[in-house]
N, C-alpha and C. Protein backbone atom coordinates (compact mmCIF):
# COMPACT_ATOMS: atom_id res chain seq x y z
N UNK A 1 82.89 106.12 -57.17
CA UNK A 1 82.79 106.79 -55.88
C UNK A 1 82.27 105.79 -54.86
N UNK A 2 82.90 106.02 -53.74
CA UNK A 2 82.65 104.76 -52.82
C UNK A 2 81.52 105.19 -51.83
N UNK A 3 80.63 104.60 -51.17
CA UNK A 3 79.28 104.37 -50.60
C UNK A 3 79.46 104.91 -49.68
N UNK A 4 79.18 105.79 -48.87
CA UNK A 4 79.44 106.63 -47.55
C UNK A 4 78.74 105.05 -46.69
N UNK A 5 79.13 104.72 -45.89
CA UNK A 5 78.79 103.69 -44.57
C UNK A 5 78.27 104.30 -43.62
N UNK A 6 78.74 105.42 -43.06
CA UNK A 6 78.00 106.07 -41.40
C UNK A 6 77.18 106.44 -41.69
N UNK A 7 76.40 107.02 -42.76
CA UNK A 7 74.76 107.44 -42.52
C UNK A 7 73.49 106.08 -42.59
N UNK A 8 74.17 104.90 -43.21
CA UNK A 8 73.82 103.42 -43.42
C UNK A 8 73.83 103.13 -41.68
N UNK A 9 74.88 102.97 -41.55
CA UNK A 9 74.93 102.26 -40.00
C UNK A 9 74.55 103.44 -39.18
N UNK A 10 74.72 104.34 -39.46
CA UNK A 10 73.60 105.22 -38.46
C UNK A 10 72.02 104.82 -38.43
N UNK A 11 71.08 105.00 -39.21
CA UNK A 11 69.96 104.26 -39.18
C UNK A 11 69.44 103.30 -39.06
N UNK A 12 71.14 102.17 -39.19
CA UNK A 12 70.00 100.56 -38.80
C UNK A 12 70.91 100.69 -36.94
N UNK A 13 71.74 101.55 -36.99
CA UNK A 13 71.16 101.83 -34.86
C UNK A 13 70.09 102.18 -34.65
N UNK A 14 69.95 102.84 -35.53
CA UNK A 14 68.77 103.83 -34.52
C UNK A 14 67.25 102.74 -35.06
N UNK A 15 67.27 102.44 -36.08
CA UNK A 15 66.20 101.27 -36.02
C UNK A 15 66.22 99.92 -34.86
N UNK A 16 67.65 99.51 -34.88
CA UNK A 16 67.54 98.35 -34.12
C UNK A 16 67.23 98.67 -32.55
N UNK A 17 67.67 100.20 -32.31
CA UNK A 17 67.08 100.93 -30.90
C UNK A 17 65.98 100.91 -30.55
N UNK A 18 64.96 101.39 -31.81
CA UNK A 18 63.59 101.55 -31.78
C UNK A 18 62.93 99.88 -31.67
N UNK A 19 63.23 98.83 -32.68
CA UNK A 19 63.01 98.04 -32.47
C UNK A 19 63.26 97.04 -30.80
N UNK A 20 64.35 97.65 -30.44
CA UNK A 20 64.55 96.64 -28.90
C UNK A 20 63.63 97.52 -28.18
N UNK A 21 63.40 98.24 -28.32
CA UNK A 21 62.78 99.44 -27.20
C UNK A 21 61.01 98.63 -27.59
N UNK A 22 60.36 98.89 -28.63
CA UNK A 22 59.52 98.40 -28.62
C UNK A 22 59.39 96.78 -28.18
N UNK A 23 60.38 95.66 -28.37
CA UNK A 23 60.73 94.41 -27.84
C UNK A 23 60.35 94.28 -26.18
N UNK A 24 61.20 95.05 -25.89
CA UNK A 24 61.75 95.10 -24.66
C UNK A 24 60.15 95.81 -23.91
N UNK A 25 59.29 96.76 -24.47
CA UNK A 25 57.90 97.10 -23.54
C UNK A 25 56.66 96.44 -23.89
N UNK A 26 56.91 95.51 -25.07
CA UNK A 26 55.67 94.57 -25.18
C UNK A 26 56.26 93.52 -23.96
N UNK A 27 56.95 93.22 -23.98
CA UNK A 27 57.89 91.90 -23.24
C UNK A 27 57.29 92.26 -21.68
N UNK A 28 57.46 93.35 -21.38
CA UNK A 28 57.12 94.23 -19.91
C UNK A 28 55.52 93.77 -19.65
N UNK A 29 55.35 94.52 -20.26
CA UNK A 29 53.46 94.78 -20.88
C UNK A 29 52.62 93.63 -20.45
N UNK A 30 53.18 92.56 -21.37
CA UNK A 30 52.82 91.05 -20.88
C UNK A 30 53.27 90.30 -19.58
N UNK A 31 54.02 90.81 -19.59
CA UNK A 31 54.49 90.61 -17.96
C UNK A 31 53.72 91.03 -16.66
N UNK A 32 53.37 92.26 -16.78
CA UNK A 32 52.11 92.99 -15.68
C UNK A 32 51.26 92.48 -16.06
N UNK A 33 50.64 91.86 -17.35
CA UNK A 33 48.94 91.77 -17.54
C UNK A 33 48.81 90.56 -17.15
N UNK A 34 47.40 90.44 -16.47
CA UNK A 34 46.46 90.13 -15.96
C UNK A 34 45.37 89.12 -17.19
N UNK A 35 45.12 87.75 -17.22
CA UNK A 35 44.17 87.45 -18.04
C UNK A 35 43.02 88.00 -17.97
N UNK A 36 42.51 88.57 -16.96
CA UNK A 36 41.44 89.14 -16.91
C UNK A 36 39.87 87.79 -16.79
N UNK A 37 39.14 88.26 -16.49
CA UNK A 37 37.72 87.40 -16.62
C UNK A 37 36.56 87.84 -17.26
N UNK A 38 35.42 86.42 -17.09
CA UNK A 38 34.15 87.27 -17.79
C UNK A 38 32.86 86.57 -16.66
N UNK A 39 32.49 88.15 -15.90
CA UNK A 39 31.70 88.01 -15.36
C UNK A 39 29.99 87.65 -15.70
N UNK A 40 29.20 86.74 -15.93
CA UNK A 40 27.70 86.62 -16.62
C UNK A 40 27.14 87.50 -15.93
N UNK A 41 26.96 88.20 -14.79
CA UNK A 41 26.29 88.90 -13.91
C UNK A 41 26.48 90.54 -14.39
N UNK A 42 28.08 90.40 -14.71
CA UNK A 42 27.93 92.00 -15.10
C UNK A 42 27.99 91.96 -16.63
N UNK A 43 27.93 90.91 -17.82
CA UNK A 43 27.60 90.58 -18.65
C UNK A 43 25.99 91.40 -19.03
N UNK A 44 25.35 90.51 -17.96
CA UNK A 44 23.87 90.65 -17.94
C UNK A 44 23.34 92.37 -17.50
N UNK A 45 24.25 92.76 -16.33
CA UNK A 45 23.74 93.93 -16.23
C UNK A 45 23.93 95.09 -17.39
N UNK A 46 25.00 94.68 -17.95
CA UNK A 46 25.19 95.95 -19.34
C UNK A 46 24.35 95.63 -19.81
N UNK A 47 24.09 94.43 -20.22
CA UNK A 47 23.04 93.76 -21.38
C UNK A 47 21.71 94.83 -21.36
N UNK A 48 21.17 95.18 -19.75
CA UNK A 48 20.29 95.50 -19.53
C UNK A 48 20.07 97.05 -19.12
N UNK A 49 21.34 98.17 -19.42
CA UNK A 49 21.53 99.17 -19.28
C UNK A 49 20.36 99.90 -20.53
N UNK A 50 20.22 100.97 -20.47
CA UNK A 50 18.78 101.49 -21.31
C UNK A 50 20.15 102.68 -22.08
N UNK A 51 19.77 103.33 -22.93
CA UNK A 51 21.02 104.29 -23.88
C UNK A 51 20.78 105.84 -22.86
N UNK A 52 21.95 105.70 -22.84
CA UNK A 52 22.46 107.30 -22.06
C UNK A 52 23.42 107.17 -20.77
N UNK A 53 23.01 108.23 -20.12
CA UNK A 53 23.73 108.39 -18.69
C UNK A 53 23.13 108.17 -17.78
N UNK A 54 23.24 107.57 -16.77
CA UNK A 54 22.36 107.69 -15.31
C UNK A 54 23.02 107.81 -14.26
N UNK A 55 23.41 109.17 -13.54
CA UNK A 55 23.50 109.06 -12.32
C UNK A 55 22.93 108.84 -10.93
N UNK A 56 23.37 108.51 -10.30
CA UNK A 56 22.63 108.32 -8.68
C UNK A 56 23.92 108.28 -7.37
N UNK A 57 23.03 108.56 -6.61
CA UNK A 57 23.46 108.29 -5.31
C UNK A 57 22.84 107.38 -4.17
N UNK A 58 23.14 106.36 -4.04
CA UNK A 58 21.99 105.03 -3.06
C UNK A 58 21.85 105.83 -2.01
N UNK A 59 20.72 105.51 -1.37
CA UNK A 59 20.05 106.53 -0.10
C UNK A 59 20.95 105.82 1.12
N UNK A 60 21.35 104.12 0.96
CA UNK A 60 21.59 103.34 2.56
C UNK A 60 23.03 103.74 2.50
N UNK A 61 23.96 104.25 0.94
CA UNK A 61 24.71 104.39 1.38
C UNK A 61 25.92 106.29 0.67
N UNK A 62 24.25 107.01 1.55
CA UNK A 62 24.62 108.16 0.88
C UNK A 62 25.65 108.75 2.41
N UNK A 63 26.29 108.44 3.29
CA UNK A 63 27.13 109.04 4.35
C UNK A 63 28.44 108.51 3.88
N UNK A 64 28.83 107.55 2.54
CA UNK A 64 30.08 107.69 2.83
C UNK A 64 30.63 108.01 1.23
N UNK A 65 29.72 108.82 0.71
CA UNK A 65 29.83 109.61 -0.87
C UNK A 65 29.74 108.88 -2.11
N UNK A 66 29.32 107.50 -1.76
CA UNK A 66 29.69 107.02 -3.04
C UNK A 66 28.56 107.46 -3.72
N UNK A 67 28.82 107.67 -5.17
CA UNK A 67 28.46 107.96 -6.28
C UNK A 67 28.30 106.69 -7.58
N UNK A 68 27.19 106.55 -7.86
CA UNK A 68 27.49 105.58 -9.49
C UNK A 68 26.72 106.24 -10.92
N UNK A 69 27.48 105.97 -11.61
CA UNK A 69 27.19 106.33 -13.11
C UNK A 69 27.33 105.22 -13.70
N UNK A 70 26.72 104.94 -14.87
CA UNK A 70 25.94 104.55 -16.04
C UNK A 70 25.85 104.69 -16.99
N UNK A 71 26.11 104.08 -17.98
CA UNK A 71 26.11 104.91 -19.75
C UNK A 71 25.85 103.22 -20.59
N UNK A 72 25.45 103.92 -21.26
CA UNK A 72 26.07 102.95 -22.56
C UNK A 72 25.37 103.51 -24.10
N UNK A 73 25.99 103.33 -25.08
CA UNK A 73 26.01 103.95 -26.35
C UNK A 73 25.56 103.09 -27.38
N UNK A 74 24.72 102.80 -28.37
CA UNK A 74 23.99 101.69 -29.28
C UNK A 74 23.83 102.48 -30.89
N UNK A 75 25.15 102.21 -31.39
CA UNK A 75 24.65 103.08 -33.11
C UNK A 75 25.14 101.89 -33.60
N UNK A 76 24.25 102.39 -35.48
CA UNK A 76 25.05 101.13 -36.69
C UNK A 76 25.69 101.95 -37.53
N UNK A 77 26.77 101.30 -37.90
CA UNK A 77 27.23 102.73 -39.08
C UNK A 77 27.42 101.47 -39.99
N UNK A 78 27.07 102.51 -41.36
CA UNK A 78 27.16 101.62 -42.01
C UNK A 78 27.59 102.46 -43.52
N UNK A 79 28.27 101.81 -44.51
CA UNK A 79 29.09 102.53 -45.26
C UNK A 79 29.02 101.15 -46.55
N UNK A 80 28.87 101.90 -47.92
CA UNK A 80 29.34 100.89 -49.05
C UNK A 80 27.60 100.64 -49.07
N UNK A 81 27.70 100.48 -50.38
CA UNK A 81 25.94 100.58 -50.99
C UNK A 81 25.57 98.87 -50.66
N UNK A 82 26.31 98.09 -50.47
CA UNK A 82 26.00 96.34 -50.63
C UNK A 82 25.77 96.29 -48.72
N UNK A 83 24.32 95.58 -48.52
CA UNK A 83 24.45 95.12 -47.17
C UNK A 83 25.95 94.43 -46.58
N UNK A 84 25.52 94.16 -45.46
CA UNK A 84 27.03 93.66 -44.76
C UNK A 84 27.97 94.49 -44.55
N UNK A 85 28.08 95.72 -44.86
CA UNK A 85 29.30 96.73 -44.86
C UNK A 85 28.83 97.46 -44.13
N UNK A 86 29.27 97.57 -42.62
CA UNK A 86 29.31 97.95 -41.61
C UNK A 86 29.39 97.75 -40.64
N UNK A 87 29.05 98.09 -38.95
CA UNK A 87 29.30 97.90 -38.01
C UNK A 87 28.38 98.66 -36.75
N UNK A 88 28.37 97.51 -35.62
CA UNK A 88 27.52 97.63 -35.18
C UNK A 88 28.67 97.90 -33.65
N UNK A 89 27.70 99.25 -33.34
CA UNK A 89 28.77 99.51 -31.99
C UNK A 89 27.96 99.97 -30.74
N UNK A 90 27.99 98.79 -29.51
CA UNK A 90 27.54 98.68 -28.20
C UNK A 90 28.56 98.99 -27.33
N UNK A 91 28.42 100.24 -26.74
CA UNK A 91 29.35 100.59 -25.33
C UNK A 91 28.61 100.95 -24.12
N UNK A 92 29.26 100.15 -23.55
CA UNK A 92 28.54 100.08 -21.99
C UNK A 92 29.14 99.68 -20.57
N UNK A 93 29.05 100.75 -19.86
CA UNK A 93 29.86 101.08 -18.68
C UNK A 93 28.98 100.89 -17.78
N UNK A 94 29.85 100.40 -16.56
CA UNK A 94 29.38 100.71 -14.84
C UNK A 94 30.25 101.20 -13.99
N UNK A 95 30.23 102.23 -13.05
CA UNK A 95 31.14 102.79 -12.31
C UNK A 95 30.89 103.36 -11.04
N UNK A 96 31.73 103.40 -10.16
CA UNK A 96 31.52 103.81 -8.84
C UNK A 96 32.42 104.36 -8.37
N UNK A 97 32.42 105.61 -7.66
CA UNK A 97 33.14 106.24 -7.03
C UNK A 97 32.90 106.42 -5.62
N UNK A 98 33.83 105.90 -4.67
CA UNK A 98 33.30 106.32 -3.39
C UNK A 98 34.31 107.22 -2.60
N UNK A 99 34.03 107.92 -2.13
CA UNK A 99 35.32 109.09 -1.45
C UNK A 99 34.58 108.78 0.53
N UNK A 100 35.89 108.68 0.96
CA UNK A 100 35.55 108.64 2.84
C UNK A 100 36.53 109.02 3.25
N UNK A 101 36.23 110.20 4.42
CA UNK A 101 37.11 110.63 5.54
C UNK A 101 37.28 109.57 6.05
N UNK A 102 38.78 109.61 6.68
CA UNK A 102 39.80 108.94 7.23
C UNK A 102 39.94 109.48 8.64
């Protein structure tokens, strides 16, 4: 009995689809991005964030709404009875929102 072919070449289309499609938006992807930088200043200020949330509003510049928040998060998890097996996880944000009539 001979090998049916169209359900064969049906799937390596639809793979080689999936594959260009994924090709084709990493290719994009890298194209828009940005190397990005590393600031020591805002390095230093996370460094120096305390654990939780902090909101505020600055008094000199409470007429044109801006808003800032604050966080950052400090746990160890740790898993497997032998030291070394685990991980240590620091998250830490700065943010500002400012809203002004036009």
């Amino acid at each position: 009995m001979p090998l049916p072919l169209a359900p064969i070449a049906l799937y390596a289309i639809k793979g080689g689809a999936i594959a260009a499609t994924i090709w084709a938006a990493r290719r994009g992807l890298r194209a828009i991005a940005h190397p990005g930088r590393t600031d020591q200043r805002a390095e230093e200020a996370l460094d120096g964030l305390d654990d939780g949330l902090a909101h505020h509003r600055p008094r000199d510049r409470a007429e044109d709404g801006q808003r800032n928040l604050a966080g950052r998060l400090r746990r160890t998890l740790r898993w497997g009875p032998e030291p070394g097996q685990g991980l240590e996880l620091d998250a830490a944000f700065l943010a500002r929102l400012r809203l002004r009539r036009i």
